[in-house]
Protein backbone atom coordinates (compact mmCIF):
# COMPACT_ATOMS: atom_id res chain seq x y z
CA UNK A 1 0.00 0.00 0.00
CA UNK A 2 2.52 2.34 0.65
CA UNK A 3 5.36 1.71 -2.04
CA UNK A 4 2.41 2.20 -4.14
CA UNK A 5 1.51 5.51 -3.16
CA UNK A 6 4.96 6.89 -2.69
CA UNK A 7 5.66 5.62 -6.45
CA UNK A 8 2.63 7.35 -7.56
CA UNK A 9 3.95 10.32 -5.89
CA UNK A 10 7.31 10.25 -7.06
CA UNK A 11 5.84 9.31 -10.46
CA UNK A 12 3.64 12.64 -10.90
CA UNK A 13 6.05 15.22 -9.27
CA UNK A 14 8.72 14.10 -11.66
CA UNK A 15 6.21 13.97 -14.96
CA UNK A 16 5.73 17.28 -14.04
CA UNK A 17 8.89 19.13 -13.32
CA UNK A 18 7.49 19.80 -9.75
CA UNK A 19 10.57 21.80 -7.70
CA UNK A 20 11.12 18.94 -5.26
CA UNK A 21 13.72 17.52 -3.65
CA UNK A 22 13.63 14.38 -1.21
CA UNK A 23 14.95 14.44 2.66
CA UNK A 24 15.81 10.73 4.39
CA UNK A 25 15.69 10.90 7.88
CA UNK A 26 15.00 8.82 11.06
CA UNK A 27 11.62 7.07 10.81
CA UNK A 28 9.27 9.12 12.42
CA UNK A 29 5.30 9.93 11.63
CA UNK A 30 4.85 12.68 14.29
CA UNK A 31 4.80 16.06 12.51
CA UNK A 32 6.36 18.21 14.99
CA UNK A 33 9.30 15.48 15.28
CA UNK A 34 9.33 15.17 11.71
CA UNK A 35 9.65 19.05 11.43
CA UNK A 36 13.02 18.93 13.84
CA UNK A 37 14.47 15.90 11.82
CA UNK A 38 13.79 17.75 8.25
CA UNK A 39 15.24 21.11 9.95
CA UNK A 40 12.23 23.63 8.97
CA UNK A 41 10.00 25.28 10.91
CA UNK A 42 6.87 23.44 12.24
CA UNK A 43 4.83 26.15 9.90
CA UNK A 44 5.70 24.69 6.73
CA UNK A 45 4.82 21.04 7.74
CA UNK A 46 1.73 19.81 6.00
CA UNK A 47 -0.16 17.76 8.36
CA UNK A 48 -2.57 15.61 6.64
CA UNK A 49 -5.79 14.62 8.36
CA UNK A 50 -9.09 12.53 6.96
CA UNK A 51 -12.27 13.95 8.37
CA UNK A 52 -15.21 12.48 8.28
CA UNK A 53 -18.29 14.48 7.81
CA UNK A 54 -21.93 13.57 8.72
CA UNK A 55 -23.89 14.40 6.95
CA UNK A 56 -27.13 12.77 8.26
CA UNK A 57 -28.14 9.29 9.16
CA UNK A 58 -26.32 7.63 6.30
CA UNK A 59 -24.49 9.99 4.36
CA UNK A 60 -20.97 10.71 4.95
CA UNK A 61 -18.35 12.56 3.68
CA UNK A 62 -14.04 12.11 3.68
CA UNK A 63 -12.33 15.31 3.73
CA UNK A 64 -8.57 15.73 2.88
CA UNK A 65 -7.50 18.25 5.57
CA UNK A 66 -4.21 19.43 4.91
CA UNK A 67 -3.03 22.13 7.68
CA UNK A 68 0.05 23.95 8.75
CA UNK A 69 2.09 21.49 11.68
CA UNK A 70 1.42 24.30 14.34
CA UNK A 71 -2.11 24.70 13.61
CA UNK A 72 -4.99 22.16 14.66
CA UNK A 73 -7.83 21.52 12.19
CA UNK A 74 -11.03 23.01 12.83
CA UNK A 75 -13.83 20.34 12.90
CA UNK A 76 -16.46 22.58 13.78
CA UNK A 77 -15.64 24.88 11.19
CA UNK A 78 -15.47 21.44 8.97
CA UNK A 79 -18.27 20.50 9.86
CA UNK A 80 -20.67 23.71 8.55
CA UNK A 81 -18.67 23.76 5.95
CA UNK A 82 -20.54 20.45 4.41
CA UNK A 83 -23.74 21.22 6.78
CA UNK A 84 -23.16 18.39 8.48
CA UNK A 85 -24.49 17.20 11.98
CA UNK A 86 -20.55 16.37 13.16
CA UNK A 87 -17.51 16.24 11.93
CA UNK A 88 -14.23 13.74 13.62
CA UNK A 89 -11.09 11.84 12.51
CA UNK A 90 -11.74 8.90 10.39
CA UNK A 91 -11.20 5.68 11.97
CA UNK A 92 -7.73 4.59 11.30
CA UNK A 93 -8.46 1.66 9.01
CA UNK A 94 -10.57 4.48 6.97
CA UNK A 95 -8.17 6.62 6.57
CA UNK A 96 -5.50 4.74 5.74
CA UNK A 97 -7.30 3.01 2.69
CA UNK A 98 -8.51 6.40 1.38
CA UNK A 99 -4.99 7.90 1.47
CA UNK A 100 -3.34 5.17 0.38
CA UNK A 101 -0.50 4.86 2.82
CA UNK A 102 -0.42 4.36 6.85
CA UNK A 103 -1.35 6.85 9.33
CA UNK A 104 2.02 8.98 10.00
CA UNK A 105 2.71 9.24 6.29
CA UNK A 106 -0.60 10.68 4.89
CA UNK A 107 0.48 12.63 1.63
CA UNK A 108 -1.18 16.04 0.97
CA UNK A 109 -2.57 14.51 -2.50
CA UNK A 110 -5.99 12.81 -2.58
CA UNK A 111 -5.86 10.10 -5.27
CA UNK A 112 -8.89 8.41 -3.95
CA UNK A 113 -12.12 9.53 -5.47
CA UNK A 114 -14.12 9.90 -2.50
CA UNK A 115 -11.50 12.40 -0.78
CA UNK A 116 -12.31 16.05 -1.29
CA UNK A 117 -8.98 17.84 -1.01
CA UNK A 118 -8.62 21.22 1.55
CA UNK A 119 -5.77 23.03 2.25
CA UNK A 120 -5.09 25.96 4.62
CA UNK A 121 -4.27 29.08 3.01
CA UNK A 122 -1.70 29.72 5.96
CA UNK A 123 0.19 26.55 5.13
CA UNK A 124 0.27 27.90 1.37
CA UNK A 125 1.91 30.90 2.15
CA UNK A 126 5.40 29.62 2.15
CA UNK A 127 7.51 28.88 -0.45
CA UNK A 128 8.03 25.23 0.26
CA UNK A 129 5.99 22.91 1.99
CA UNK A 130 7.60 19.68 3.67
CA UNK A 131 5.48 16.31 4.52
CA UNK A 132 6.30 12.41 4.62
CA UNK A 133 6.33 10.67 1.13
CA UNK A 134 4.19 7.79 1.79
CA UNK A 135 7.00 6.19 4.07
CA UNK A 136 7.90 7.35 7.73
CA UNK A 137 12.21 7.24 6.64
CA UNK A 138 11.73 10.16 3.69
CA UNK A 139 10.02 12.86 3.23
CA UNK A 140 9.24 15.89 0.46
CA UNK A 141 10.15 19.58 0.58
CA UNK A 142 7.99 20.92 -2.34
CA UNK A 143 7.63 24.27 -3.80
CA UNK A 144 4.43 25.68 -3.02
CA UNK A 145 3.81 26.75 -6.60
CA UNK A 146 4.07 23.25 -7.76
CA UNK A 147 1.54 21.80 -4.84
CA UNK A 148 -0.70 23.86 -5.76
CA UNK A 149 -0.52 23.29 -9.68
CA UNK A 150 -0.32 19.40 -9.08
CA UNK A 151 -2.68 18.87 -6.16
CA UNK A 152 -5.26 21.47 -7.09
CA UNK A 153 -6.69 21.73 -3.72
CA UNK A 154 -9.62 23.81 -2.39
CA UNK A 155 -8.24 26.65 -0.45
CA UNK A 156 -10.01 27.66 2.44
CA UNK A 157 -9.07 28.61 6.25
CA UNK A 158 -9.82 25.09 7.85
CA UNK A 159 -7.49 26.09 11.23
CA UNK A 160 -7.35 26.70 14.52
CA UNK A 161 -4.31 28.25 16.70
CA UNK A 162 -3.09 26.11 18.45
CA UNK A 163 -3.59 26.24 22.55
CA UNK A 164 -0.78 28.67 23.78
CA UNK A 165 2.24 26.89 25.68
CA UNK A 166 1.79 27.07 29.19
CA UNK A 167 3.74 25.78 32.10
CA UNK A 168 2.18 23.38 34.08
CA UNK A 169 2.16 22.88 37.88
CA UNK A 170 4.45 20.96 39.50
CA UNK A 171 3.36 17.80 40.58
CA UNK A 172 6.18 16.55 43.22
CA UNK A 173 8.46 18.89 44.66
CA UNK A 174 11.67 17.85 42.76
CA UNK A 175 10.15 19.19 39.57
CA UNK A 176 9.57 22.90 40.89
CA UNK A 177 10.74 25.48 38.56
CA UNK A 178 14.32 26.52 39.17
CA UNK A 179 14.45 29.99 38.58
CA UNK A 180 17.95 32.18 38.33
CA UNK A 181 18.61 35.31 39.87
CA UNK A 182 18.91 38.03 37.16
């Protein structure tokens, strides 16, 4: 399943002169790990999510959500979007056969037919764009330009910030803050 998709990938960025270039690194499906081992900032990761829509009793639709790697995906916002009565993460097993490849390595393409393709306008305001190929151990830094020309997504904000970074309380004494005199 996911030589497959990686080969399709390779297959159409290279049929179409996409600006590409390929980064091997430690296996890793996390984006914000992912972001440290491919040295960019956690901005310019596409994080690739399938959302399921519902949009009544039976009727159901598979988004392609495709978000910056600091941002979280908004599923309300999703949700209204398609009129729907919810909006969640597609089971795992979903996803993965939609996508084509296992969770972790989700490309930002949608070469299933029942995967509607979103992307974030924030994420597409860099020049380059970085996400695993298909495989945790490599992944793609593509020009913007060329995701855009290739993928065709829909562009619409489909993000929220992220939660600001707070400190949390200690829980035993030993890990208290230790906090130097100026």
């Amino acid at each position: 399943m996911t030589t497959t998709t990686y080969q399709r990938l390779i297959g159409l960025l290279g049929e179409n002169d996409a600006r590409y270039r390929l980064v091997d690194h430690a296996p890793e499906g996390r984006t914000a790990p992912a972001s440290v081992l491919r040295r960019h900032p956690l901005a310019q990761a596409a994080k690739c999510l399938v959302v399921r829509v519902a949009l009544g009793r039976r009727a159901r639709r598979y988004v392609l959500a495709v978000i910056p790697g600091d941002r979280r995906v908004d599923l309300d916002g999703l949700r209204d979007l398609y009129d729907g009565t919810e909006a969640s993460f597609a089971a795992r097993d979903v996803a993965e056969e939609l996508a084509g490849s296992v969770s972790g390595t989700i490309i930002p393409f949608a070469f299933h037919q029942e995967l509607e393709l979103l992307a974030d306008p924030d994420l597409l305001a860099h020049d380059e764009i970085y996400f695993n190929a298909a495989r945790l151990d490599r992944s793609v830094a593509l020009a913007t330009a060329d995701y855009q020309r290739l993928a065709e997504p829909r562009v619409l904000p489909i993000t929220q910030p992220r939660e600001p970074w707070e400190p949390r309380e200690p829980r035993e004494p030993w890990e208290a803050p230790v906090i130097i005199p100026a």
